[in-house]
Protein backbone atom coordinates (compact mmCIF):
# COMPACT_ATOMS: atom_id res chain seq x y z
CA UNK A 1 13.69 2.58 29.29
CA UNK A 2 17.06 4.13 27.57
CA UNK A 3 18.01 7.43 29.48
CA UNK A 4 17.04 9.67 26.52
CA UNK A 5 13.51 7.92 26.78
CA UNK A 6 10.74 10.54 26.03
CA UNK A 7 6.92 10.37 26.29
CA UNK A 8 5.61 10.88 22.52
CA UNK A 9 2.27 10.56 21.64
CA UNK A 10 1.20 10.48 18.39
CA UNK A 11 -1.84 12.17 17.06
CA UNK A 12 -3.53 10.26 14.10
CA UNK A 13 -2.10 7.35 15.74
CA UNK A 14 -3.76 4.39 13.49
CA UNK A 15 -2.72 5.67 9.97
CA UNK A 16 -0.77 2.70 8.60
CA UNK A 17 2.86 4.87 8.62
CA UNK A 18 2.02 6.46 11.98
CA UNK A 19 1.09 3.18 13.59
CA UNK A 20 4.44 1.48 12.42
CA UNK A 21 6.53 4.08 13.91
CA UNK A 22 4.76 4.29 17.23
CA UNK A 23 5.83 0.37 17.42
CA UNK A 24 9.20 1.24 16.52
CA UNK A 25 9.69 4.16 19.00
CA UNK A 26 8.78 1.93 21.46
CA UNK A 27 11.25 -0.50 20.56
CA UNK A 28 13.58 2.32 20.61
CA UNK A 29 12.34 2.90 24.84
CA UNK A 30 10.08 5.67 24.93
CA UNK A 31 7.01 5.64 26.30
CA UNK A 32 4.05 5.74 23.82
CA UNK A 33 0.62 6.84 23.54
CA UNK A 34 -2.08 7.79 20.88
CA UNK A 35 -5.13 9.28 20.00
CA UNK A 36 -7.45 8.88 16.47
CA UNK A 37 -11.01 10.28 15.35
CA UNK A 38 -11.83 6.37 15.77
CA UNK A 39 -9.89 3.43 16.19
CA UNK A 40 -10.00 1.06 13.01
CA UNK A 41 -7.87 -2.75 11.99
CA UNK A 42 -5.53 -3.72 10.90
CA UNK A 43 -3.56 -1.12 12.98
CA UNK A 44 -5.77 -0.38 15.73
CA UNK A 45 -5.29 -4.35 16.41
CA UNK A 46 -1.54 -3.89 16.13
CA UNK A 47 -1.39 -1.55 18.59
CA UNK A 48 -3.55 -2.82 21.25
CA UNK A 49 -1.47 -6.19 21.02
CA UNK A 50 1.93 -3.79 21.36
CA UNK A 51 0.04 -2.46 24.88
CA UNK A 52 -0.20 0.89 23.02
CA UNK A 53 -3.18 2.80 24.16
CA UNK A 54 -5.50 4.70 22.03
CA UNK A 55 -7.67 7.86 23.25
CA UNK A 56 -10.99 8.67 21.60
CA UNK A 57 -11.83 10.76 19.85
CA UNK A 58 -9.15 13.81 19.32
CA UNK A 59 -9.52 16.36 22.35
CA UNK A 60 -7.25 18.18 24.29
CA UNK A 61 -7.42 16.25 27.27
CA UNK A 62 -5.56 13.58 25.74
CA UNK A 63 -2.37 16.12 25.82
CA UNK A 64 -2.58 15.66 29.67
CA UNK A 65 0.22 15.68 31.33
CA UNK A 66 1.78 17.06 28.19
CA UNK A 67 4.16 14.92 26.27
CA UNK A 68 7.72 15.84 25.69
CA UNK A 69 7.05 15.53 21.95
CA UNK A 70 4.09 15.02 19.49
CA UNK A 71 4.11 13.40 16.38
CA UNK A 72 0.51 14.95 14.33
CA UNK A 73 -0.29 13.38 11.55
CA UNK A 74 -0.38 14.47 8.18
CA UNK A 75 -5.08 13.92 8.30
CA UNK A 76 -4.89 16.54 10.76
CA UNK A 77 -4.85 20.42 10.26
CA UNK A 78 -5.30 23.72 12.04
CA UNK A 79 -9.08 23.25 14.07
CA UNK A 80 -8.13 19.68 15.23
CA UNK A 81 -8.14 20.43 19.47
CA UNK A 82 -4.95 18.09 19.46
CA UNK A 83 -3.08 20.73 16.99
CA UNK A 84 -4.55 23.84 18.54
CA UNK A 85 -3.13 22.52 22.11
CA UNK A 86 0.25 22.18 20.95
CA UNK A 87 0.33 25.31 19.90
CA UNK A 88 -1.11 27.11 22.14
CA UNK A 89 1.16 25.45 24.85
CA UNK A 90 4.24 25.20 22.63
CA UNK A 91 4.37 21.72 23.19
CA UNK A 92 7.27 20.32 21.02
CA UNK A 93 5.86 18.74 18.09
CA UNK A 94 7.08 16.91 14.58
CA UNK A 95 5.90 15.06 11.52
CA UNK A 96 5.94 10.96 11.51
CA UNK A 97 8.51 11.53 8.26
CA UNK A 98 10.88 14.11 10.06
CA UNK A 99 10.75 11.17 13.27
CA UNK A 100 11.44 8.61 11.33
CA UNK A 101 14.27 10.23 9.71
CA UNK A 102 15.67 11.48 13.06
CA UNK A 103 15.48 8.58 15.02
CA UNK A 104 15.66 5.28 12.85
CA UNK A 105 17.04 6.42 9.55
CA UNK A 106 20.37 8.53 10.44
CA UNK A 107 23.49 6.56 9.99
CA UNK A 108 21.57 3.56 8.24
CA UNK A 109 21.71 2.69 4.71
CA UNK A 110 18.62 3.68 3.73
CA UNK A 111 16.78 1.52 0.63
CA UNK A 112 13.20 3.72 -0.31
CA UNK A 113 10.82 1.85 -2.16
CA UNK A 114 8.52 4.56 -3.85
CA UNK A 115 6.03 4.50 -6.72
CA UNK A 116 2.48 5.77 -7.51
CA UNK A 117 1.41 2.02 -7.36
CA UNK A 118 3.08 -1.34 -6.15
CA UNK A 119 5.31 0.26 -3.38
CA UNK A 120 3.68 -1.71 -0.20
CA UNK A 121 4.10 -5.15 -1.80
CA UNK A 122 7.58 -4.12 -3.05
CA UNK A 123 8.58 -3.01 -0.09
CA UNK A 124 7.55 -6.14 1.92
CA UNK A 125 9.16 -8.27 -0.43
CA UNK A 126 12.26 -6.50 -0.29
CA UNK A 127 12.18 -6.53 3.27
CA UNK A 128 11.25 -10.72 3.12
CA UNK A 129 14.46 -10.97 0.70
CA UNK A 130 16.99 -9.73 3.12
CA UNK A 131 15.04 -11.53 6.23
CA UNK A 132 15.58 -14.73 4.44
CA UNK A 133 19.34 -13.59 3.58
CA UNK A 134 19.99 -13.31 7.13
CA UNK A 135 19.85 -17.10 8.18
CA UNK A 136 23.31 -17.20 6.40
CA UNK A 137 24.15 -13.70 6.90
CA UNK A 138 22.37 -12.46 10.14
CA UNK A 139 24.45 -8.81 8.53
CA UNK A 140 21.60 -8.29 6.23
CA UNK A 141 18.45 -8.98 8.77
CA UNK A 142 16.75 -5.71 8.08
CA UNK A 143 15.08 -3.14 10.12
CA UNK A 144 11.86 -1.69 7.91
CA UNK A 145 8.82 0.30 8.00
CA UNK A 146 6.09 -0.53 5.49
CA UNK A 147 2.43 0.98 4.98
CA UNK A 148 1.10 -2.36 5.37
CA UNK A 149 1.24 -5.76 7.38
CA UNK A 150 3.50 -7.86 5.97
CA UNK A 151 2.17 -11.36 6.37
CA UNK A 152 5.71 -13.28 5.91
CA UNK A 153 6.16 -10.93 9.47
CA UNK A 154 2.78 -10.22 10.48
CA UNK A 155 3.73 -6.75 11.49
CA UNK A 156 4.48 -3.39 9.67
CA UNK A 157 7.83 -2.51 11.16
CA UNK A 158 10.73 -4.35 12.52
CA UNK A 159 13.75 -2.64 14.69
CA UNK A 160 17.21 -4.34 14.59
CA UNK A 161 20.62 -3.16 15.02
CA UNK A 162 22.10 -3.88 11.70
CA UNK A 163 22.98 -0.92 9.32
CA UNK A 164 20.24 -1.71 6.49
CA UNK A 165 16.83 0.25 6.65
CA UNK A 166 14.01 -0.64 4.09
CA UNK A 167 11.40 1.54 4.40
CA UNK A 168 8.35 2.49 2.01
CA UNK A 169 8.49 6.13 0.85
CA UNK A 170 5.20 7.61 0.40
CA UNK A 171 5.00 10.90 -2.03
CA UNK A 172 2.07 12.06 0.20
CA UNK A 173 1.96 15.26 1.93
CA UNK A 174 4.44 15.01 5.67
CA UNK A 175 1.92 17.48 7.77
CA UNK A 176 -0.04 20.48 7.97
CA UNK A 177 3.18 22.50 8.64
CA UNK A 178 5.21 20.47 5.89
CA UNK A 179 3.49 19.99 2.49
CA UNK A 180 6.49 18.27 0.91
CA UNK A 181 6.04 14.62 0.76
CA UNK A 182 7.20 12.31 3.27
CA UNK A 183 9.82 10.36 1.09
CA UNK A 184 11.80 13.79 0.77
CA UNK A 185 12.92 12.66 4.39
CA UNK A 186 14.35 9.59 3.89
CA UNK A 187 17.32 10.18 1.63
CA UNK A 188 17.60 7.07 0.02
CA UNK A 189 21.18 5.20 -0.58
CA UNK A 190 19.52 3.42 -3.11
CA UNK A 191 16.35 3.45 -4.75
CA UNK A 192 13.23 1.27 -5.99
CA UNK A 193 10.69 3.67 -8.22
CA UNK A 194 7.58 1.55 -9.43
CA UNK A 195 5.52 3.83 -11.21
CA UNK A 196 4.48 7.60 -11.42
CA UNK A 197 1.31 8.48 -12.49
CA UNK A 198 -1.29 11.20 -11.63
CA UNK A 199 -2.65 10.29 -8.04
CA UNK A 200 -3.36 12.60 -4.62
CA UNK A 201 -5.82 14.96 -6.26
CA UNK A 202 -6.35 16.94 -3.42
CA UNK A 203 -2.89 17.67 -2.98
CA UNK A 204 -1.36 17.88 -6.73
CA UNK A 205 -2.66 19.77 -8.92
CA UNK A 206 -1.71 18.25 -12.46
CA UNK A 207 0.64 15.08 -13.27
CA UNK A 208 3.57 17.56 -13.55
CA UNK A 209 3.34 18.58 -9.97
CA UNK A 210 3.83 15.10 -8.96
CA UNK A 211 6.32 14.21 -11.47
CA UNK A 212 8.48 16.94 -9.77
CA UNK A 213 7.92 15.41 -6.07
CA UNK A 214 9.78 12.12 -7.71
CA UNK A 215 12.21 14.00 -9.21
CA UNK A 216 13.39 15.93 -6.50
CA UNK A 217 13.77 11.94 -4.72
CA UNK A 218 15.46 11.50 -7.35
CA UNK A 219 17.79 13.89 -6.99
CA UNK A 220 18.45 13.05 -3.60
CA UNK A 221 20.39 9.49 -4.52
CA UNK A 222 24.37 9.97 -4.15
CA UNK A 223 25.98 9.27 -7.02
CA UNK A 224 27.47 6.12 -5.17
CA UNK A 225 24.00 4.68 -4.86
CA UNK A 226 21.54 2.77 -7.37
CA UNK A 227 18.18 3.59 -8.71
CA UNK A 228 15.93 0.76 -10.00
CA UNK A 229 13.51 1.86 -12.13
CA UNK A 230 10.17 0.48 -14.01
CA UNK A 231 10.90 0.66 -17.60
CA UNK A 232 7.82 0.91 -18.84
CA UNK A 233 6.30 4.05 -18.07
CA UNK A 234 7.44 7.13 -19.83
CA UNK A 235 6.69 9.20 -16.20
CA UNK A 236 9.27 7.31 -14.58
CA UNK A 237 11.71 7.64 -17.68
CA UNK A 238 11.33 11.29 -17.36
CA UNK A 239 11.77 11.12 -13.33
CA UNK A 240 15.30 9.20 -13.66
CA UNK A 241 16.62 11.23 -16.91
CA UNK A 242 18.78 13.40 -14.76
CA UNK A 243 20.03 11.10 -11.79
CA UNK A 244 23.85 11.62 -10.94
CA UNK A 245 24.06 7.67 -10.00
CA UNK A 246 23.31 4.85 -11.76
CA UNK A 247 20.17 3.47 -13.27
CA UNK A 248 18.89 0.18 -13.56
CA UNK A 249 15.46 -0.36 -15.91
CA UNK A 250 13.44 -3.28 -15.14
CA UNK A 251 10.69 -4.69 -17.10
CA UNK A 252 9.28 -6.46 -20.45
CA UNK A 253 10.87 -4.50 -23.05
CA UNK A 254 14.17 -6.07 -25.02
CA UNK A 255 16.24 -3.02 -23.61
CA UNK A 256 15.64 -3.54 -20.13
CA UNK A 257 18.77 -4.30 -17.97
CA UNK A 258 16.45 -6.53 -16.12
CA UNK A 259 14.32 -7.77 -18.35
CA UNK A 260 10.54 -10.56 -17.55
CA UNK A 261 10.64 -12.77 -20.40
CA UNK A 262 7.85 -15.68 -20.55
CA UNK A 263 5.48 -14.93 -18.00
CA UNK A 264 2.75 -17.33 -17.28
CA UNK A 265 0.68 -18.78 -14.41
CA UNK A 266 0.25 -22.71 -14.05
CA UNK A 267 -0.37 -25.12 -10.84
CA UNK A 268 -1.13 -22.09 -8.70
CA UNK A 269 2.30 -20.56 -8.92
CA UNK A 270 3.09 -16.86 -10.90
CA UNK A 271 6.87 -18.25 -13.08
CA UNK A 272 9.28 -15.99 -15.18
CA UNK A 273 12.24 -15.74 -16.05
CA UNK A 274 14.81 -12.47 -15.10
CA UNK A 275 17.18 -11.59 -17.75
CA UNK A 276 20.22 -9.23 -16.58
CA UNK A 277 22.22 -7.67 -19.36
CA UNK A 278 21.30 -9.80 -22.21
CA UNK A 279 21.83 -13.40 -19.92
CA UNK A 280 19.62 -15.65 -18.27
CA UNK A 281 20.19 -14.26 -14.69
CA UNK A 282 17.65 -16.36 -12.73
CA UNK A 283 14.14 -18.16 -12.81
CA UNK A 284 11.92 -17.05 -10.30
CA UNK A 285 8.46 -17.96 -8.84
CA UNK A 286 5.88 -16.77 -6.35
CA UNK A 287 2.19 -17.42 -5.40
CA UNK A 288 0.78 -14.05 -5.80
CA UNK A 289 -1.04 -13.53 -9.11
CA UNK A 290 -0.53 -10.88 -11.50
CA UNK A 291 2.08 -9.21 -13.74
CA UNK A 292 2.05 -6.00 -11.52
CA UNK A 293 3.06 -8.83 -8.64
CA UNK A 294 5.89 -10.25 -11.42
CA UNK A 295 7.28 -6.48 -11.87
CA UNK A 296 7.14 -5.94 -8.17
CA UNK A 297 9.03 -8.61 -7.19
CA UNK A 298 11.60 -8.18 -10.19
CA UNK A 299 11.94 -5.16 -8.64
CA UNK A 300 13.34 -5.87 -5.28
CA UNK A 301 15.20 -9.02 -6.84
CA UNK A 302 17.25 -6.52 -8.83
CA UNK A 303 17.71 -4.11 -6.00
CA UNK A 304 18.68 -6.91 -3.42
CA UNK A 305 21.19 -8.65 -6.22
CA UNK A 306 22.98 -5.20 -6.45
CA UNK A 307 23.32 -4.81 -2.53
CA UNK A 308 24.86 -8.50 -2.37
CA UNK A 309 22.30 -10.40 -1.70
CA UNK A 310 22.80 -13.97 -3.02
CA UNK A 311 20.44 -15.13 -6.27
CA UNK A 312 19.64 -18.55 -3.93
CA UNK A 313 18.46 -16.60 -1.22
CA UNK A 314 16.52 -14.35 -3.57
CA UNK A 315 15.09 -17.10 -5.30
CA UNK A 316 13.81 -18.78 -1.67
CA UNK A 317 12.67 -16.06 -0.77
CA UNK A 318 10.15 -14.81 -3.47
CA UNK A 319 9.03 -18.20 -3.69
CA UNK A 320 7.67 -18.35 -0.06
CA UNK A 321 6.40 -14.33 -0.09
CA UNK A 322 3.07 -14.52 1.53
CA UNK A 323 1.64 -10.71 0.35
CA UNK A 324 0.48 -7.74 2.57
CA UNK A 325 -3.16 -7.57 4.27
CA UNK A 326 -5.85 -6.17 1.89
CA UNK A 327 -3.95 -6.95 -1.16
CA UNK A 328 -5.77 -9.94 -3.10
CA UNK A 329 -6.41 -10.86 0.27
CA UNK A 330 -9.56 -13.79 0.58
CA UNK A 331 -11.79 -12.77 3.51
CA UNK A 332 -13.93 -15.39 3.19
CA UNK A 333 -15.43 -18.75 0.88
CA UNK A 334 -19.43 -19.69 1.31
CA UNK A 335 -21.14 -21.15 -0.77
CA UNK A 336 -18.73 -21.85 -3.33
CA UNK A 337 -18.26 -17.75 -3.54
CA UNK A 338 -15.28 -16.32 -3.16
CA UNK A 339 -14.79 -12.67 -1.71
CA UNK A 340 -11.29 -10.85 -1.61
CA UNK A 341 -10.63 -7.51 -0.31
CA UNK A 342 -8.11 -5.32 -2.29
CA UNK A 343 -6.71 -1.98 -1.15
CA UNK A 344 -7.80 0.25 -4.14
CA UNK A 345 -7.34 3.22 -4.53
CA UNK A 346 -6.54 4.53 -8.17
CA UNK A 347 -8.02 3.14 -11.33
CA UNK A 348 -4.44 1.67 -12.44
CA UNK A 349 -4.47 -0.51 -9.26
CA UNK A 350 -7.86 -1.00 -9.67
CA UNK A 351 -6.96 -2.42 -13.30
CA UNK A 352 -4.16 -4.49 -11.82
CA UNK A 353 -6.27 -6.23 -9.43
CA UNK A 354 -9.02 -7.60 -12.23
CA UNK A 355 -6.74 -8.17 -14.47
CA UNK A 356 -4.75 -10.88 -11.71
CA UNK A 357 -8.29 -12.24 -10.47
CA UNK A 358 -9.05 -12.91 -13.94
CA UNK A 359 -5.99 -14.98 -14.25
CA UNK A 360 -6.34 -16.66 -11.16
CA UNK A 361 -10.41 -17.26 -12.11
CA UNK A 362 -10.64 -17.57 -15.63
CA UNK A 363 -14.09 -18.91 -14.94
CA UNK A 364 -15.58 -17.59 -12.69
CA UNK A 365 -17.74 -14.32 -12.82
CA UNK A 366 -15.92 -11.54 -11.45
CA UNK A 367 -17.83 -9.49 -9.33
CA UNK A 368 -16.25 -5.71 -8.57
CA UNK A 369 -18.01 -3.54 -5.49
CA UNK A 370 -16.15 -0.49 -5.37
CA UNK A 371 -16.38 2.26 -2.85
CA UNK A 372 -14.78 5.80 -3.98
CA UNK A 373 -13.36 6.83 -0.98
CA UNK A 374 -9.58 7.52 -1.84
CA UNK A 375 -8.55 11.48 -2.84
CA UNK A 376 -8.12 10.92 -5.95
CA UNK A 377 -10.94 8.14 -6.84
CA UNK A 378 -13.58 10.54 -4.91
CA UNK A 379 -13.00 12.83 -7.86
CA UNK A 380 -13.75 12.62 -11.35
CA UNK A 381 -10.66 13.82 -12.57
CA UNK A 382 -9.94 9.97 -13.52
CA UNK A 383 -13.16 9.14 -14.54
CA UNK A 384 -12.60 7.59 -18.03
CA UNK A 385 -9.53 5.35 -16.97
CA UNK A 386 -12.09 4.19 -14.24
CA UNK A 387 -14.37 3.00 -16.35
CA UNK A 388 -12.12 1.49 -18.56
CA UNK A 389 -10.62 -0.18 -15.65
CA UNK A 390 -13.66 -1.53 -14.16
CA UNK A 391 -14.50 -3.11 -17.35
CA UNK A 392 -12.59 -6.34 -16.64
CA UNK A 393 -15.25 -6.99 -14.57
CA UNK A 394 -18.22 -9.07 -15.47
CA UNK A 395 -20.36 -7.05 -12.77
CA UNK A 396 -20.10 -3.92 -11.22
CA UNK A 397 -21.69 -2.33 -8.56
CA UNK A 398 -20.54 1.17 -7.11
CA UNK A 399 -21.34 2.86 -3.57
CA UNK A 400 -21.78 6.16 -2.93
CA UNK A 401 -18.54 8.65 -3.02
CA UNK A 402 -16.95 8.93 0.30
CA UNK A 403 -18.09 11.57 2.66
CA UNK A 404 -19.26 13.18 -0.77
CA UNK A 405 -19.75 16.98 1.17
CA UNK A 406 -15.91 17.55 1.06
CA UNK A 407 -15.74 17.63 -2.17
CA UNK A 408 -17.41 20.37 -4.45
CA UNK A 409 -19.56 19.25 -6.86
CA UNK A 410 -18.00 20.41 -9.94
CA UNK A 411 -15.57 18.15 -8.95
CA UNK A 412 -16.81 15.20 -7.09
CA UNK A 413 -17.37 12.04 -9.01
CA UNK A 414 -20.84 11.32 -9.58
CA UNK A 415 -20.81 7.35 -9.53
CA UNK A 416 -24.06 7.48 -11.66
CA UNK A 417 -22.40 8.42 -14.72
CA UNK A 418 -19.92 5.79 -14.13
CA UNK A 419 -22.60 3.13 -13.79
CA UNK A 420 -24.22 4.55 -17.40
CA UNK A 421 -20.92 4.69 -18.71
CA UNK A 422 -20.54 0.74 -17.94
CA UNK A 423 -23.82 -0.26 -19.16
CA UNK A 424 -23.87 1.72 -22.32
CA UNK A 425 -20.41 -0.33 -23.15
CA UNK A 426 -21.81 -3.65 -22.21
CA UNK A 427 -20.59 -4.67 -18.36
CA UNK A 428 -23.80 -4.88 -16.19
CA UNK A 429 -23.73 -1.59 -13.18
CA UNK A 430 -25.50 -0.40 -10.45
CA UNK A 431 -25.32 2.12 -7.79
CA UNK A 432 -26.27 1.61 -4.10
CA UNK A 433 -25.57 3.84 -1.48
CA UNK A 434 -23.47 2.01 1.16
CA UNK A 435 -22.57 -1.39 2.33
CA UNK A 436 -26.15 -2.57 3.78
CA UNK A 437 -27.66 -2.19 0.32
CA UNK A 438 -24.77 -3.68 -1.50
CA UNK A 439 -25.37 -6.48 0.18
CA UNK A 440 -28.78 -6.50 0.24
CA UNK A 441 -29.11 -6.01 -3.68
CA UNK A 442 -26.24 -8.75 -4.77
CA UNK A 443 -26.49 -11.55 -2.13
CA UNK A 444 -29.73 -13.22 -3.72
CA UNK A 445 -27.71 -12.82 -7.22
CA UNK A 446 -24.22 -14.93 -6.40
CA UNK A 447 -23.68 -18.17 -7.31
CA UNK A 448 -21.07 -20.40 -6.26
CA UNK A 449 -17.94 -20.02 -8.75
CA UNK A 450 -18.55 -15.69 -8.15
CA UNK A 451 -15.53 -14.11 -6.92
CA UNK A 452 -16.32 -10.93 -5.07
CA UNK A 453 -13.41 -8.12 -5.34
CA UNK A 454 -14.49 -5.52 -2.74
CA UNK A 455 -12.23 -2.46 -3.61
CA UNK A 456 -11.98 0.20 -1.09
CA UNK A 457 -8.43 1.83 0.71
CA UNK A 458 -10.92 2.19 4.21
CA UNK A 459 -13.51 0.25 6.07
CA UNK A 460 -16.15 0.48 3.72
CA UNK A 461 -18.66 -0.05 6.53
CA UNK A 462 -18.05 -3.35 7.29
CA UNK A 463 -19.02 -5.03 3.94
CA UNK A 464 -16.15 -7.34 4.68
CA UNK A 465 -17.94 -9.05 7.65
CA UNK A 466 -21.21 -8.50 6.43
CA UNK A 467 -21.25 -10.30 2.90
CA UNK A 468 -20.05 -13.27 4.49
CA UNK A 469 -22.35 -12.97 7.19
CA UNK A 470 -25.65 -13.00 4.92
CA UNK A 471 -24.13 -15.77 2.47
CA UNK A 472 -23.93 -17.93 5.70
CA UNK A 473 -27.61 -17.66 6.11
CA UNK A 474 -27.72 -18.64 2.55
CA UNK A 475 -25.57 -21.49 3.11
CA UNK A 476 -26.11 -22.46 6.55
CA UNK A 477 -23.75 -26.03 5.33
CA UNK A 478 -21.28 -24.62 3.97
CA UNK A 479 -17.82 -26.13 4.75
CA UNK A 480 -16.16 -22.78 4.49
CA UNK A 481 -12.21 -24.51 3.51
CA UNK A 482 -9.05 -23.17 4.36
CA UNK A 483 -8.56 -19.27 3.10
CA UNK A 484 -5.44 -19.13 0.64
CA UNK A 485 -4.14 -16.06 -1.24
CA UNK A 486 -4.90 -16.15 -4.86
CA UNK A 487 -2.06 -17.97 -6.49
């Protein structure tokens, strides 16, 4: 341990961000410990193969002996016993953003991938592209933190001692004491934005009020550094309109300076072309489906190119880009039946994700079982976009909204007048309350060639074990064949 080595712990220690800097901090030498309501994958596993311990649940106890710092996360408020022991005691304490910042970020070149939707995957591609760049150039291996586990790294952070910092910046709030989000901390040297749309109900109150979180990001570029921007969203158009550096659009439209042009999906590979400035700058090709997963990567392609990174290198590197955990991610095959797990939580991604299964399964019957549970999707403020959404599914089935008591009634989402909303237009609904019935009510009715799209941003109460678990009694012979991402 480094001389300046401190004993942090970290309270809401198995949020995704939280989780990746605890690794990181111990990379850096202190000495790290952590305490959660309950521990939960991917990051409780992550931690427990780091040797990071995790206390449960929140108390005060788990303050003793006192830490020279803690990091509370931005779940917890005033009434958690971690939070009302630090103050009480004065014990030094900070947000994971403000840490970050501090510790990793200062003196770096710091790249910020941000974005209502698409930011994880953008982020670990990003990060993949300069990995790759660094068997010639071991300059540009990167350090990163990312909200997810990148499979190409099977980890959510990496700690080296090069100058370049990828990191995903999350427009979240930072803490109870610090409402602003997170990405304000980062002060990006150049800049990925993916998307802006309304999202974070419980935190912003119209699409304005988030519109102003990205422009303030905005406004924190240099003028020496870059911003690459979607093209194809009139939020984001608005968001750049007053950046002092330059701007780079990227997307389908004839006037983008990084433009998709033929688009298609063939022999289990995503292909397109990327044309900078009016020329053919490269072709590129991945295995992840989708043309959210097209834009994405076009995204950090254009962003890497303008940082130096050679086209070759770019080009390798896309085209071996695994994905992140719980994005399009196969759980399991029985029967013939397909089930993926997707990290929803907005209708837009929610959209995206059909839209690329349908792509990748033009035959099949597409399944969705979505559980409400995000801020915003626990609300009905997007209740017509959800339905829309959901329609690119041939069958839907909804669960109950997420701890449903938090949120008052008048403006909850009621999922039964999403499931009448789908059957009056024609795609087949239902309503169960949780995972045991889900499975209970569709099990008897797949067939092999269903693909199964569970959509939920948490645990969902195990559905992911448990529909593959009662299929297997189904098909007690079922050869179960390698998992793959859909391609």
């Amino acid at each position: 341990m480094t001389p300046l080595a401190r004993h942090i712990h970290l309270s809401a220690i198995c949020g995704t961000a939280m989780a990746s800097l605890a690794g990181l901090l111990q990379l850096h030498g202190h000495r790290i410990t952590g305490s959660d309501k309950a521990a939960y994958p991917p990051m409780s596993d992550l931690l427990r193969s780091l040797g990071i311990p995790i206390l449960e649940p929140y108390a005060e106890s788990n303050l003793d002996p006192a830490p020279d710092l803690v990091v509370i996360g931005n779940a917890l408020s005033r009434g958690n016993p971690e939070v009302e022991r630090v103050l009480d005691q004065r014990i030094p304490f900070t947000s994971m953003a403000a840490l970050l910042r501090e510790e990793f970020l200062s003196g770096r070149e710091s790249l910020v991938v941000a974005g209502t939707h698409g930011k994880t995957t953008t982020t670990s591609m990003l990060a993949w592209i300069y990995q790759f760049a660094s068997h010639a150039n071991p300059a540009c291996e990167p350090s990163f933190l990312i909200g997810g586990v990148a499979e190409n790294f099977s980890t959510s952070f990496q700690l080296r001692p090069t100058r370049t910092f990828i990191v995903e910046g999350d427009e979240y709030d930072t803490a109870f004491f610090d409402k602003g989000p997170k990405f304000l901390h980062y002060f990006p040297d150049a800049l990925i934005l993916t998307s802006v749309e309304f999202d974070h109900a419980d935190i912003y109150v119209d699409l304005e009020a988030v519109k102003t979180a990205f422009k303030r990001l905005v406004n924190l570029v240099p003028r020496r550094g870059v911003i690459v921007a979607y093209d194809g969203n009139p939020n984001v158009t608005d968001c750049v309109a007053n950046a002092l550096c330059p701007v780079e659009r990227y997307g389908f439209s004839a006037g983008a300076d990084w433009q998709i042009q033929n688009l298609r999906h063939q022999d289990g590979l995503t292909r397109w072309e990327v044309w900078h400035n009016g020329s053919l700058w490269a072709e590129l090709e991945m295995r992840l489906a989708g043309e959210h997963n097209a834009l994405n990567a076009t995204a950090a392609a254009a962003l890497a190119s303008g940082q130096g990174i050679p086209k070759e290198a770019i080009q390798s590197a896309l085209a071996s880009f695994k994905s992140v955990k719980r994005r399009l991610e196969v759980r399991a095959v029985v029967g013939g039946i397909t089930i993926i797990d997707d990290f929803a939580h907005h209708p837009t991604a929610i959209r995206e994700t059909l839209r690329a299964l349908r792509s990748v399964y033009p035959q099949s019957r597409l399944w969705a079982v979505l559980e409400p549970r995000s801020n915003t999707l626990r609300r009905k403020v997007l209740q017509s976009d959800l339905v829309a959404a959901l329609r690119f599914a041939d069958r839907v089935v909804l669960a109950g909204v997420y701890q449903q008591q938090r949120i008052p009634d008048a403006e909850r989402l009621h999922p039964e007048d999403v499931v009448r909303a789908l059957n009056d237009s024609g795609t087949q609904a239902e309503l169960c309350p949780g995972a045991d019935s889900i499975v209970n009510a569709i099990a008897p009715q797949l067939e092999p060639g269903d693909v199964v799209a569970i959509l939920s941003n948490g645990g969902f109460e195990g559905i992911y074990d448990k529909l593959p678990a009662h299929l297997r009694e189904r098909y007690p012979d079922s050869s179960n064949p390698p998992i793959e991402r859909p391609a």
